[in-house]
PDB file of N, CA and C in Angstrom:
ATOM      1  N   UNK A   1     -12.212   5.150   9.147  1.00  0.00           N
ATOM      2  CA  UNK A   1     -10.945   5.857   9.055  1.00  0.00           C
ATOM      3  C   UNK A   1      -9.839   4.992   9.641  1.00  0.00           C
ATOM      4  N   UNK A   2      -8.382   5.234   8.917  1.00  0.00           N
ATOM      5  CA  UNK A   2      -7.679   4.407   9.602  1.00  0.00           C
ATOM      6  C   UNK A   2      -6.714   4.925  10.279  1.00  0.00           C
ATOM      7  N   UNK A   3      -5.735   4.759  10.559  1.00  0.00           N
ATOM      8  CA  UNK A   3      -4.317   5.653  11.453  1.00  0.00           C
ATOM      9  C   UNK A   3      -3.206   4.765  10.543  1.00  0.00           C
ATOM     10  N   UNK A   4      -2.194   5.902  10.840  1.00  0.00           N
ATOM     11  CA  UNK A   4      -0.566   5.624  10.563  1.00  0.00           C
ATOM     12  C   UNK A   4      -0.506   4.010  11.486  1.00  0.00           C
ATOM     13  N   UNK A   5      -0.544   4.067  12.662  1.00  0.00           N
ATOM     14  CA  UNK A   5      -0.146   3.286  13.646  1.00  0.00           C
ATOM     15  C   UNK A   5      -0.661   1.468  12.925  1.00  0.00           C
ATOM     16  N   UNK A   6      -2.116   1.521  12.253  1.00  0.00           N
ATOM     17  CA  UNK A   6      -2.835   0.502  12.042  1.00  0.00           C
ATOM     18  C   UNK A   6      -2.054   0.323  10.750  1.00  0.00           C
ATOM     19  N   UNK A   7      -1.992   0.652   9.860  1.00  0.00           N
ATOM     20  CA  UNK A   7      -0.859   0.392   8.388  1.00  0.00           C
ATOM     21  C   UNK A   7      -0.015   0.184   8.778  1.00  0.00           C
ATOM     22  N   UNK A   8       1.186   0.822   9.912  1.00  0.00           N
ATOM     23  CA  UNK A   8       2.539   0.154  10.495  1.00  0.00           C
ATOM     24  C   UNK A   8       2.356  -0.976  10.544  1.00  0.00           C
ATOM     25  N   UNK A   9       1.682  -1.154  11.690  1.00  0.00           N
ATOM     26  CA  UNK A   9       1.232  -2.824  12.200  1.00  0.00           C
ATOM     27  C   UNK A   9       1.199  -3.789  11.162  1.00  0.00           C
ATOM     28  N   UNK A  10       0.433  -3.316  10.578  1.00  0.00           N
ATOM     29  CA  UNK A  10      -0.172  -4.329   9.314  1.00  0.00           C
ATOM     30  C   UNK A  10       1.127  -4.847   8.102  1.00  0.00           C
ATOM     31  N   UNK A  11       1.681  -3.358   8.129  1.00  0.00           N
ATOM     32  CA  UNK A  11       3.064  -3.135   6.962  1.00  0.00           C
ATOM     33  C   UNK A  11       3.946  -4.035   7.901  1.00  0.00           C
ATOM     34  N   UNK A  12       4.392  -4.347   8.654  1.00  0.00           N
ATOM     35  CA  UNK A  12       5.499  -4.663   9.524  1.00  0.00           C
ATOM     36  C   UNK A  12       5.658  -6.131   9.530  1.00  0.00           C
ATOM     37  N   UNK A  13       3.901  -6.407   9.847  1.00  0.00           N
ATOM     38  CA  UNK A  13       3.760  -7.933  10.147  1.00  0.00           C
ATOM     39  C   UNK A  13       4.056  -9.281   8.887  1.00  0.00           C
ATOM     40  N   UNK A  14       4.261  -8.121   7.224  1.00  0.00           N
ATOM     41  CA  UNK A  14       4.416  -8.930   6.489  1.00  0.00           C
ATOM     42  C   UNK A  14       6.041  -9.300   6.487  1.00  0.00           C
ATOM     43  N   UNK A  15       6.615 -10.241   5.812  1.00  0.00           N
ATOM     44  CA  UNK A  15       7.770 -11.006   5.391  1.00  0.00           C
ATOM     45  C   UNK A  15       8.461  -9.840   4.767  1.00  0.00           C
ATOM     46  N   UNK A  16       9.717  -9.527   5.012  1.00  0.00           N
ATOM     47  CA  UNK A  16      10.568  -8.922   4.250  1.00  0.00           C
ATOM     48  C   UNK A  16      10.320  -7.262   4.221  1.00  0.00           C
ATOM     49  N   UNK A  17       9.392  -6.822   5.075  1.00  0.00           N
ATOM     50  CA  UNK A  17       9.173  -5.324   5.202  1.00  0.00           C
ATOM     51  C   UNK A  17       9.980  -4.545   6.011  1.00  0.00           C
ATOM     52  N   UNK A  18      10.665  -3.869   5.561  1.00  0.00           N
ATOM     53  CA  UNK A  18      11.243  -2.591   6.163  1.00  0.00           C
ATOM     54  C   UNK A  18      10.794  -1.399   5.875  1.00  0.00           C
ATOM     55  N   UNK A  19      11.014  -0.412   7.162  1.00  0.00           N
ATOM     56  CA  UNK A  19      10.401   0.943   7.254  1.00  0.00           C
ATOM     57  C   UNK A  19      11.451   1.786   6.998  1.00  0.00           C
ATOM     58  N   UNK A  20      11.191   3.032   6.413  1.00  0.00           N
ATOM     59  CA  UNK A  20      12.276   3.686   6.434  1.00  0.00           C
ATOM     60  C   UNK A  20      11.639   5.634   6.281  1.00  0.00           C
ATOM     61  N   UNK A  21      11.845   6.389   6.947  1.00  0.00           N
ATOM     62  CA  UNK A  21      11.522   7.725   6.796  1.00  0.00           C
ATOM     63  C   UNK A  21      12.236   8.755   5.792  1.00  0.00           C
ATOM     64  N   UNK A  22      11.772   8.762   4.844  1.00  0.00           N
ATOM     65  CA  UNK A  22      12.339   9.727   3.459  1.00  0.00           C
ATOM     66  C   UNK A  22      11.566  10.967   3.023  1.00  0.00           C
ATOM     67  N   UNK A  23      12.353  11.794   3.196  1.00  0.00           N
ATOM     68  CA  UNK A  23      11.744  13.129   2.976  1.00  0.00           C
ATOM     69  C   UNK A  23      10.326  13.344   3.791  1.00  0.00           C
ATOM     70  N   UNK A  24      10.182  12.739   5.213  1.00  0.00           N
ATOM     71  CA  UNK A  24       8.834  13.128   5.671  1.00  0.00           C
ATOM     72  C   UNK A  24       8.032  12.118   5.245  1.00  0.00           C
ATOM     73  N   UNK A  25       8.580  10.940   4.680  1.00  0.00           N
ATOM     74  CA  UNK A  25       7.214   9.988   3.980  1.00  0.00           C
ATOM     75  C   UNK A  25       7.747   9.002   5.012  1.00  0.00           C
ATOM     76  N   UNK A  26       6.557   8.352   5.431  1.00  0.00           N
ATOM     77  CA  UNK A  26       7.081   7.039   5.820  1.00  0.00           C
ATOM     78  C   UNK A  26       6.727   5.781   4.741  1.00  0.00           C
ATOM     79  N   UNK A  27       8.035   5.102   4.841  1.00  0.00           N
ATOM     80  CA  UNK A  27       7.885   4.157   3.239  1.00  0.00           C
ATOM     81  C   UNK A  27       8.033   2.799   3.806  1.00  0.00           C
ATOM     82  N   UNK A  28       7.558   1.900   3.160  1.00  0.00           N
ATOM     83  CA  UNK A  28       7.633   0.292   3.322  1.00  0.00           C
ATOM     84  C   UNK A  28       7.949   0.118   2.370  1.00  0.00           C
ATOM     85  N   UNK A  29       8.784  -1.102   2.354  1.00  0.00           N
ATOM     86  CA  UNK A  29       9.824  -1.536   1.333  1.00  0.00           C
ATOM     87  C   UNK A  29      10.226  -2.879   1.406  1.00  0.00           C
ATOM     88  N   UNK A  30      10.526  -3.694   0.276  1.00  0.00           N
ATOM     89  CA  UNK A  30      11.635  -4.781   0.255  1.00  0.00           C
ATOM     90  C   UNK A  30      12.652  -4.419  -0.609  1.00  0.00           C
ATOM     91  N   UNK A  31      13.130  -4.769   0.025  1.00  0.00           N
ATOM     92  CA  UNK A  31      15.149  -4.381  -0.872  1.00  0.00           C
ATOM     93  C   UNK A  31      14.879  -2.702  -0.572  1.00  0.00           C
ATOM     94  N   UNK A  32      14.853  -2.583  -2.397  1.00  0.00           N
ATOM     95  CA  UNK A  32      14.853  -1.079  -2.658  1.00  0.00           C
ATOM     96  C   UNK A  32      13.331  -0.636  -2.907  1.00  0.00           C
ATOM     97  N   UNK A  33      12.331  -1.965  -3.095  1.00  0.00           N
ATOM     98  CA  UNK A  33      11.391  -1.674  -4.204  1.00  0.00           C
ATOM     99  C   UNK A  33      10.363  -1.367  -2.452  1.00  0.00           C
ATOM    100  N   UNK A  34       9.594   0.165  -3.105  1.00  0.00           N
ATOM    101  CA  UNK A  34       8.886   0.876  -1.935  1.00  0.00           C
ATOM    102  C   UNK A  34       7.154   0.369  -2.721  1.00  0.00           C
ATOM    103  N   UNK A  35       6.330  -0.413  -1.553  1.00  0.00           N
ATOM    104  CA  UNK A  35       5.321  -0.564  -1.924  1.00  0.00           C
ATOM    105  C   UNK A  35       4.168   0.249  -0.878  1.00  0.00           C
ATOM    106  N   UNK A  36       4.631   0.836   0.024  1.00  0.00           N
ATOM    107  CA  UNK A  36       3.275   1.880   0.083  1.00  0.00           C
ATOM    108  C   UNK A  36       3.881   3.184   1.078  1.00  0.00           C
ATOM    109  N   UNK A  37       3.795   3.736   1.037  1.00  0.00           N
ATOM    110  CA  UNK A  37       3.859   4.814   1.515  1.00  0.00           C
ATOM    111  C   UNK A  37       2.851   6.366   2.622  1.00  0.00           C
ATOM    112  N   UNK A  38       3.516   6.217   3.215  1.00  0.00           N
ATOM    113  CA  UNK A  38       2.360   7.741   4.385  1.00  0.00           C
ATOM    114  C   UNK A  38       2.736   9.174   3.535  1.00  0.00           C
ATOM    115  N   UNK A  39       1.762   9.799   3.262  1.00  0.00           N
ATOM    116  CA  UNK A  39       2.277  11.639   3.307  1.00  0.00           C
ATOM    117  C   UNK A  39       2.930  11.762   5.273  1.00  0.00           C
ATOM    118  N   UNK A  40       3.962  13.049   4.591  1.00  0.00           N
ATOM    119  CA  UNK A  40       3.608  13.464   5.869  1.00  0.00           C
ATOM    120  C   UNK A  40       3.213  14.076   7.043  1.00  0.00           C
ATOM    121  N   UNK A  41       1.583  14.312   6.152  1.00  0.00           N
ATOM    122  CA  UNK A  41       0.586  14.956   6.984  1.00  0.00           C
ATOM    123  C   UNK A  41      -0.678  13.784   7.495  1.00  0.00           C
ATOM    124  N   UNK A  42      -0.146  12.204   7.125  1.00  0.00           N
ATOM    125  CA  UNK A  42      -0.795  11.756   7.320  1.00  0.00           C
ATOM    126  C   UNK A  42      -2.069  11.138   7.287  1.00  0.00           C
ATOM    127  N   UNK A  43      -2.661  11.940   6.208  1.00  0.00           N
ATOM    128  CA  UNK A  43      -3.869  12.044   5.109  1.00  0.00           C
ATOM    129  C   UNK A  43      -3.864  10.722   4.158  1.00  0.00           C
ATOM    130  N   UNK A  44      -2.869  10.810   3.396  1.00  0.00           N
ATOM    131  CA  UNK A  44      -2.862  10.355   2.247  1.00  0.00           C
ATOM    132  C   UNK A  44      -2.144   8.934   2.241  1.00  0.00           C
ATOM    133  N   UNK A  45      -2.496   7.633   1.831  1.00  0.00           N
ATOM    134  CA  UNK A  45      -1.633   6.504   1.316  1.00  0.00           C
ATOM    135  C   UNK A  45      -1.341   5.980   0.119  1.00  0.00           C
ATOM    136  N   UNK A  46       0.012   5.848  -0.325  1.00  0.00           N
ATOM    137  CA  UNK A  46       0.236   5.673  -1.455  1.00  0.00           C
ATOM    138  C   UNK A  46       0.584   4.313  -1.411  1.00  0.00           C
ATOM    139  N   UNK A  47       0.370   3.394  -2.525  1.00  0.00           N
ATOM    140  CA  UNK A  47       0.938   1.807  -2.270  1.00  0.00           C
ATOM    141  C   UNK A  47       0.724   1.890  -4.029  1.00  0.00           C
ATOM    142  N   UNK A  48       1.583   0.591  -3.943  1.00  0.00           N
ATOM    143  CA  UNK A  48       1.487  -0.064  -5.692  1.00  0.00           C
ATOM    144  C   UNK A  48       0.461  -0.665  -5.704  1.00  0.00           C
ATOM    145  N   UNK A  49      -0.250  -0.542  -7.293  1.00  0.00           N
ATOM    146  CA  UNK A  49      -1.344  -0.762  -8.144  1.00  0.00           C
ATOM    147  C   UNK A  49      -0.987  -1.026  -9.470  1.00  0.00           C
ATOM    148  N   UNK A  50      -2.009  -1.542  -9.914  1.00  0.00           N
ATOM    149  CA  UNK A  50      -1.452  -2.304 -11.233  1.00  0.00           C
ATOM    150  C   UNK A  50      -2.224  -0.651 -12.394  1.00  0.00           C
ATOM    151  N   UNK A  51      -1.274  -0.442 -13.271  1.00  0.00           N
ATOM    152  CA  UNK A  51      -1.363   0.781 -13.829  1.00  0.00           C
ATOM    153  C   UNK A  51      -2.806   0.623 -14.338  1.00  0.00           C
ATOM    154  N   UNK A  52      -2.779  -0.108 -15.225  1.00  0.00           N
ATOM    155  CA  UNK A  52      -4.056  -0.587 -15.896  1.00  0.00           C
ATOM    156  C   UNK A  52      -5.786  -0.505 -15.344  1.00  0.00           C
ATOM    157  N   UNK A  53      -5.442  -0.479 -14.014  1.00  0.00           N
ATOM    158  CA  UNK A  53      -6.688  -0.536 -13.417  1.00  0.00           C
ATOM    159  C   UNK A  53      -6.920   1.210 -12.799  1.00  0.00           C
ATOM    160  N   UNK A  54      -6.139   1.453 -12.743  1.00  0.00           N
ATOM    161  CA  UNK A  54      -5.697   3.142 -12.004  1.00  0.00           C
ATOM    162  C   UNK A  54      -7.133   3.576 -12.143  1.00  0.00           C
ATOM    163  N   UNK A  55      -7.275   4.224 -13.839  1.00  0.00           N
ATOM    164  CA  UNK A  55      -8.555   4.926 -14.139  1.00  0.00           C
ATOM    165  C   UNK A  55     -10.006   4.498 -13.784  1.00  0.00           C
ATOM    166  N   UNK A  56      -9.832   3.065 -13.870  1.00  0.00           N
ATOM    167  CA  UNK A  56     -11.012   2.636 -13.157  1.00  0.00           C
ATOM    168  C   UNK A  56     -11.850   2.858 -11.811  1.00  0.00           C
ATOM    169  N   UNK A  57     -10.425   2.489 -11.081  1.00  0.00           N
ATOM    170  CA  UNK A  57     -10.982   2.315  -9.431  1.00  0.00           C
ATOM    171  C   UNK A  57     -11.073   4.104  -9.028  1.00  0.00           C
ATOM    172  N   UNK A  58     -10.154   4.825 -10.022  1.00  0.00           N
ATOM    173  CA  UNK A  58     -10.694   6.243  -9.704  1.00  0.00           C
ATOM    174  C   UNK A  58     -11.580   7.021  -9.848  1.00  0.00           C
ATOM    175  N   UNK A  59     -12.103   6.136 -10.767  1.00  0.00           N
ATOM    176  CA  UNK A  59     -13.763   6.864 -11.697  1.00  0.00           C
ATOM    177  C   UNK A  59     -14.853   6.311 -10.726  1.00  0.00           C
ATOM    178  N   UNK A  60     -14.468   4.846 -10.379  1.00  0.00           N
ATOM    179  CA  UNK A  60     -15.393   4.272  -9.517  1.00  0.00           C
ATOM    180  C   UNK A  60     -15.769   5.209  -7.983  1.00  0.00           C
ATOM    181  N   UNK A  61     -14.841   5.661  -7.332  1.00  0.00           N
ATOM    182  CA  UNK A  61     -14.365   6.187  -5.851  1.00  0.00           C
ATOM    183  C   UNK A  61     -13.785   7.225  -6.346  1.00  0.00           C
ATOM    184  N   UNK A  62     -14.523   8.948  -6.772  1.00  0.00           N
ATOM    185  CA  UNK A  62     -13.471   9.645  -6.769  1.00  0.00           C
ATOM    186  C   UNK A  62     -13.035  10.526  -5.629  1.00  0.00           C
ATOM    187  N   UNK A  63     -13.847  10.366  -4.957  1.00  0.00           N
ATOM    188  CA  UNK A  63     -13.247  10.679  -3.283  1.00  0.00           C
ATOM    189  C   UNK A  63     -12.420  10.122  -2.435  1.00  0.00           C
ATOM    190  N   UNK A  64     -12.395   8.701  -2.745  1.00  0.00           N
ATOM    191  CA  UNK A  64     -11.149   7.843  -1.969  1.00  0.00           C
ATOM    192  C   UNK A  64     -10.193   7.679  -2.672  1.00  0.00           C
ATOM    193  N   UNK A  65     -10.013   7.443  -3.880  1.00  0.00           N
ATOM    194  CA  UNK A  65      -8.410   7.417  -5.030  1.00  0.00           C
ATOM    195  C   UNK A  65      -8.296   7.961  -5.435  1.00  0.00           C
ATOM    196  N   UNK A  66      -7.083   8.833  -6.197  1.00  0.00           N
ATOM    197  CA  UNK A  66      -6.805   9.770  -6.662  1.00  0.00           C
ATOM    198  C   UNK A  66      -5.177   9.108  -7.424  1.00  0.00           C
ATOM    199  N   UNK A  67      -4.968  10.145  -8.576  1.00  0.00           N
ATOM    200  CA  UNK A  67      -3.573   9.478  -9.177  1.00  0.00           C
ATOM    201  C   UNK A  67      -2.061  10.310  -8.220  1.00  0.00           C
ATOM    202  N   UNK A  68      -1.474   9.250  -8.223  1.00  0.00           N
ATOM    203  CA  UNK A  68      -0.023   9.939  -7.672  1.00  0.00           C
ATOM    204  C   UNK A  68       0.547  11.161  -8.901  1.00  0.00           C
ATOM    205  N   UNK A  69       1.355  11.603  -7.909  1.00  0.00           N
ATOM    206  CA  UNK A  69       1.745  12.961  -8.186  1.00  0.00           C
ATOM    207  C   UNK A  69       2.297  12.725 -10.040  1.00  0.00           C
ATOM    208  N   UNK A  70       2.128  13.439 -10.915  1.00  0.00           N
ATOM    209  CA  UNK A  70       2.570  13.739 -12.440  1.00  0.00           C
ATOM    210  C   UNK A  70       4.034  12.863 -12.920  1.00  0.00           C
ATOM    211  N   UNK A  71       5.363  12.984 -11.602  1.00  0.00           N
ATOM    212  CA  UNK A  71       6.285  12.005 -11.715  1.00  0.00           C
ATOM    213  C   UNK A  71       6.117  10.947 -11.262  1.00  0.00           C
ATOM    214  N   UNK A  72       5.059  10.394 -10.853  1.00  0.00           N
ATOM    215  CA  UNK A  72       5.353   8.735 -10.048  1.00  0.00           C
ATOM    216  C   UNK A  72       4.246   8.233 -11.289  1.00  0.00           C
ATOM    217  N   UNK A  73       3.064   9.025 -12.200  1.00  0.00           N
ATOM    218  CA  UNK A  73       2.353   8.118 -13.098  1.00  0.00           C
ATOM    219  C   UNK A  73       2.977   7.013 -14.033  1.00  0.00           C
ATOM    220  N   UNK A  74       4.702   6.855 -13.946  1.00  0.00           N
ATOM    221  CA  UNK A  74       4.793   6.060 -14.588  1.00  0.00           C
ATOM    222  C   UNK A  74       4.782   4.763 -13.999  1.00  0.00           C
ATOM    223  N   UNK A  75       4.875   4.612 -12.551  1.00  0.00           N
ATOM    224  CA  UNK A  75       4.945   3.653 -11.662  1.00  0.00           C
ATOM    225  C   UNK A  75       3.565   3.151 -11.633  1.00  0.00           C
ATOM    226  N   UNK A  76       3.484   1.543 -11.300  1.00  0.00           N
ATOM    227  CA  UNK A  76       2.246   0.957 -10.776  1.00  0.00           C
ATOM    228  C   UNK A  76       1.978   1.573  -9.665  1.00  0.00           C
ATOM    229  N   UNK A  77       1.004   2.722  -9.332  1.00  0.00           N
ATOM    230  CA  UNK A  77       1.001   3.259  -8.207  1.00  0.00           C
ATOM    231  C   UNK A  77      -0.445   4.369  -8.074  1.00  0.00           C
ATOM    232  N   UNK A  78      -0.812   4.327  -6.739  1.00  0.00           N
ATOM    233  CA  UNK A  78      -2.405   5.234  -6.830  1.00  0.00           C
ATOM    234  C   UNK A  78      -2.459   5.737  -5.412  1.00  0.00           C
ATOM    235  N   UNK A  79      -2.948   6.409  -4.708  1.00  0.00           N
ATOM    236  CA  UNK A  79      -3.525   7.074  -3.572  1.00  0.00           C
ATOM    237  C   UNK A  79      -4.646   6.713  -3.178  1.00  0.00           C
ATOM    238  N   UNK A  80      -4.629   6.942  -1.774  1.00  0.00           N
ATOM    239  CA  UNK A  80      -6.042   6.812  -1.441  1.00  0.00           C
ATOM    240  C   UNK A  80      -6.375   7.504  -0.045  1.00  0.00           C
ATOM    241  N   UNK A  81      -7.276   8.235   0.216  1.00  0.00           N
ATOM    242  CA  UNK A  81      -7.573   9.028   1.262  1.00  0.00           C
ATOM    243  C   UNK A  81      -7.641   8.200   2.404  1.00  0.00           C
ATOM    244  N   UNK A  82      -6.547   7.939   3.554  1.00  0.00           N
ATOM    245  CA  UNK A  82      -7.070   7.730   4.604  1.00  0.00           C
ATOM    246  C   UNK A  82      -8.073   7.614   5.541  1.00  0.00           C
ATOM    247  N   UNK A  83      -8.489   8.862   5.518  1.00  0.00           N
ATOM    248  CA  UNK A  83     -10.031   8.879   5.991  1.00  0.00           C
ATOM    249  C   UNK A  83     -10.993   8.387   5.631  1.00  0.00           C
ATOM    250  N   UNK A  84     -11.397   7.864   4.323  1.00  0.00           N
ATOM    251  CA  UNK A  84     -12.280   6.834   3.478  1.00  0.00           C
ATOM    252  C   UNK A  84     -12.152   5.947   3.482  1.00  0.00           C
ATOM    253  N   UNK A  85     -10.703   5.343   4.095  1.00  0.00           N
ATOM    254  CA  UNK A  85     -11.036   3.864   4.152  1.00  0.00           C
ATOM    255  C   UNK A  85     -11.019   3.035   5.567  1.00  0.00           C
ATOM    256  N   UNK A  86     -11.704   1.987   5.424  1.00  0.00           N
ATOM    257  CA  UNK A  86     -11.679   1.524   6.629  1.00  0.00           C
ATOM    258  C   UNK A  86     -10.976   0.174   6.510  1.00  0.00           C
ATOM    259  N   UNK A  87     -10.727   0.047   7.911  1.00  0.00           N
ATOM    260  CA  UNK A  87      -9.575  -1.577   8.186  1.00  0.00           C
ATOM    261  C   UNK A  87      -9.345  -2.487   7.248  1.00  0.00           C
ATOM    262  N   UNK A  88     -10.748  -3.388   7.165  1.00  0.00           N
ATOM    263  CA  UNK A  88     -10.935  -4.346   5.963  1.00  0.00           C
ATOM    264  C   UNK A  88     -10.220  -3.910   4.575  1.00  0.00           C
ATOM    265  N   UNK A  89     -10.175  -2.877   4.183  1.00  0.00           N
ATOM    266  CA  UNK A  89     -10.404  -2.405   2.876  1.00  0.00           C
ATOM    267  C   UNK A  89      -8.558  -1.884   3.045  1.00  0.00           C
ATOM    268  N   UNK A  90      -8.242  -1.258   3.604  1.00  0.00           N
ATOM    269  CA  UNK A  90      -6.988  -1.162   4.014  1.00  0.00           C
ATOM    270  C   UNK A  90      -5.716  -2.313   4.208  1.00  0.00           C
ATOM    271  N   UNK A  91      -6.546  -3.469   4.610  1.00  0.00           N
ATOM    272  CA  UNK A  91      -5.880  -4.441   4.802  1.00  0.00           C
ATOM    273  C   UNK A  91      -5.667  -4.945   3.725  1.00  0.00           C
ATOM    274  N   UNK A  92      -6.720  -5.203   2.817  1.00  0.00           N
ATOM    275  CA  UNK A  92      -6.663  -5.639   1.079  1.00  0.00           C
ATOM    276  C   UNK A  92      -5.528  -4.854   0.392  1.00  0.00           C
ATOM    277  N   UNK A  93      -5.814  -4.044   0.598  1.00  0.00           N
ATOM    278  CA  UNK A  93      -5.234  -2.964  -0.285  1.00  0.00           C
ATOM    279  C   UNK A  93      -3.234  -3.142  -0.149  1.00  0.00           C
ATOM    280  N   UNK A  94      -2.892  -2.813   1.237  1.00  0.00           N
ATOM    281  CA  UNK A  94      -1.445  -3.420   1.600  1.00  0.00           C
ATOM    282  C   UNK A  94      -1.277  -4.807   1.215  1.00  0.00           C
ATOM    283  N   UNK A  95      -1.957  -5.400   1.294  1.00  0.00           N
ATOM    284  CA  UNK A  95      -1.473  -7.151   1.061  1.00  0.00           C
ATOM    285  C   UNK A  95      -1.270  -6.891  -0.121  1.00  0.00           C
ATOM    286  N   UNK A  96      -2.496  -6.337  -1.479  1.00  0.00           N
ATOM    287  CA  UNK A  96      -2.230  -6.789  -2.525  1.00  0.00           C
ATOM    288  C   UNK A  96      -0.660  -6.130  -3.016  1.00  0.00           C
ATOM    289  N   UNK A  97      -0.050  -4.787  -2.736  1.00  0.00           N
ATOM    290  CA  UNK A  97       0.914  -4.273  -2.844  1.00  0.00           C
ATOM    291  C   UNK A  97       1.989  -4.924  -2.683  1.00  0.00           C
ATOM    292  N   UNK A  98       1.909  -5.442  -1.294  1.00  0.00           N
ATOM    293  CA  UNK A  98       2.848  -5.812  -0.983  1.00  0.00           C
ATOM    294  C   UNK A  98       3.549  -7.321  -1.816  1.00  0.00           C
ATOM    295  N   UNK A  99       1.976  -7.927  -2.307  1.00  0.00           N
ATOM    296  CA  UNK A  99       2.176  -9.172  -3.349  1.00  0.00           C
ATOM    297  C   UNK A  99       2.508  -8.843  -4.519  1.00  0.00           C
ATOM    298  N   UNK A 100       2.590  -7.646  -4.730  1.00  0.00           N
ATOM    299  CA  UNK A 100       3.070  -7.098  -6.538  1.00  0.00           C
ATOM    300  C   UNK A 100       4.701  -7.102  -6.231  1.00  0.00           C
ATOM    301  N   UNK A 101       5.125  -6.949  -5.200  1.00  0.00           N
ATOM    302  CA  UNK A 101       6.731  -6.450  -5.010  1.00  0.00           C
ATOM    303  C   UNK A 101       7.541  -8.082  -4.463  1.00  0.00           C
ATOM    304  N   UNK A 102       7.046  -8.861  -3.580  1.00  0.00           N
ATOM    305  CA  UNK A 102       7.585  -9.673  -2.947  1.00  0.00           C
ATOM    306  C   UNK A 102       7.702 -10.784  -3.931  1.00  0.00           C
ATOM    307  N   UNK A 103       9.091 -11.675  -3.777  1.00  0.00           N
ATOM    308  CA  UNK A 103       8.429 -13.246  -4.552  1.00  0.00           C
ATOM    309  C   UNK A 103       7.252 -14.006  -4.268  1.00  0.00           C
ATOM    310  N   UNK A 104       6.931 -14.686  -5.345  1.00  0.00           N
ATOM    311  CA  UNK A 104       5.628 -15.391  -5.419  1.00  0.00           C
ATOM    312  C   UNK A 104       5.703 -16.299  -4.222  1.00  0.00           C
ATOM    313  N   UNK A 105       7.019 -17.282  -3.556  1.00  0.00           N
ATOM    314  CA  UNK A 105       6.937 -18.110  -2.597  1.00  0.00           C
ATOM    315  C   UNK A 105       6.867 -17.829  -1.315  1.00  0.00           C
ATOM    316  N   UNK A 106       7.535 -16.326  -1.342  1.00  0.00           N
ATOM    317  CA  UNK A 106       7.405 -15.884  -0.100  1.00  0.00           C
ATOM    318  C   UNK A 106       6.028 -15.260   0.422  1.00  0.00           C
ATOM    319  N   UNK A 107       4.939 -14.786  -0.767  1.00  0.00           N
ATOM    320  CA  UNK A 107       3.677 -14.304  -0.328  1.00  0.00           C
ATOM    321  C   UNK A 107       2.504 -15.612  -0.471  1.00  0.00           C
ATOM    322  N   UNK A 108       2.713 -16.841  -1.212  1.00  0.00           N
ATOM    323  CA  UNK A 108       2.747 -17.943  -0.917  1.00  0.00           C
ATOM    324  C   UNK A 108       2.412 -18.643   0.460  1.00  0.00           C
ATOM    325  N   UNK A 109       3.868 -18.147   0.832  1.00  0.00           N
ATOM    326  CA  UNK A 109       3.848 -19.686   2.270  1.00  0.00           C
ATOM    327  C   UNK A 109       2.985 -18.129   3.160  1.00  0.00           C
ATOM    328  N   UNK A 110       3.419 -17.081   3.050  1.00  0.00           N
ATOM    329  CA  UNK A 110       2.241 -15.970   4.165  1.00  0.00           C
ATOM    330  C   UNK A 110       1.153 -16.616   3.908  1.00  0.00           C
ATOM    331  N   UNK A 111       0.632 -16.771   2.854  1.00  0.00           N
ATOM    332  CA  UNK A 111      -0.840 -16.582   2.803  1.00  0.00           C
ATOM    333  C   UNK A 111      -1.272 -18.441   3.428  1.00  0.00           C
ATOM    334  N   UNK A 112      -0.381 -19.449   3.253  1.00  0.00           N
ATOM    335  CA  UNK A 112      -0.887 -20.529   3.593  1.00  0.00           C
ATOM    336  C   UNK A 112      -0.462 -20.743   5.493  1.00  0.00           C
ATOM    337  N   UNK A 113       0.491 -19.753   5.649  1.00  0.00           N
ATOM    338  CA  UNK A 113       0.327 -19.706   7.384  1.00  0.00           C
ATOM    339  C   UNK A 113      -0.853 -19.142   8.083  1.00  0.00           C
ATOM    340  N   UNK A 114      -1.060 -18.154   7.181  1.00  0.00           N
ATOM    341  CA  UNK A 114      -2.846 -17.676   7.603  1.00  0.00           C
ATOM    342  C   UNK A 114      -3.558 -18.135   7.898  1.00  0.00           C
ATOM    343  N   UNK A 115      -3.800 -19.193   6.538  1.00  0.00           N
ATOM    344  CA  UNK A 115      -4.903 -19.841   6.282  1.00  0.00           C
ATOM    345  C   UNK A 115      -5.090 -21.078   7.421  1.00  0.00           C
ATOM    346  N   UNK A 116      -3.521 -21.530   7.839  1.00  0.00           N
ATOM    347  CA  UNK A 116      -3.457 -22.426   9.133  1.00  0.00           C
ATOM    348  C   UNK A 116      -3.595 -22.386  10.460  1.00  0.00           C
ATOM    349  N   UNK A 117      -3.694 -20.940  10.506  1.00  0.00           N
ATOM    350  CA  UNK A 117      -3.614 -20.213  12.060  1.00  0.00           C
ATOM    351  C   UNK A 117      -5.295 -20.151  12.098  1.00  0.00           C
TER     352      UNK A 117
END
């Protein structure tokens, strides 16, 4: 299981992330473009996904993913139960989001400071 607090961290530490509280959601963002999101009961995480794969990874896990709400299906975008996932898997999951929204150079030089540290 993971916490709000461990996705902050994680959301924060990338390049170009800002937080912002909307309607009870807590949202991560560059510019305007929001790549993952808290309910706010805390349960639930929403982040961008590539549409195409949606049905898959939901058929695969239908206890941990689920589709966003009827107006956001047009967005690259999916859910996933908090409680089902753990760190590792959480951590994947924000990076890759956060690499669908950011420029290619800027998730780039992240990933080669990593790799140097």
């Amino acid at each position: 299981m993971i916490t709000v607090d461990e996705v902050r961290a994680l959301a924060l530490s990338l390049p170009r992330t800002e937080e912002h509280l909307i309607r009870d959601h807590v949202k991560f963002r560059i510019r305007s473009i929001v790549y993952l999101t808290i309910s706010p009961d805390e349960t639930r995480m929403g982040f961008a996904f590539p549409k195409e794969e949606r049905d898959a990874v939901i058929a695969a896990e239908p206890g941990k993913f689920l589709l966003p709400r009827p107006s956001d299906l047009r967005f690259n975008w999916i859910e996933a139960d908090m409680a089902a996932l753990d760190p590792a898997e959480m951590r994947e999951l924000v990076l890759d989001a956060w690499r669908m929204v950011v420029p290619r150079k800027v998730s780039t030089a992240y990933d080669a400071a990593r790799h140097a540290a």
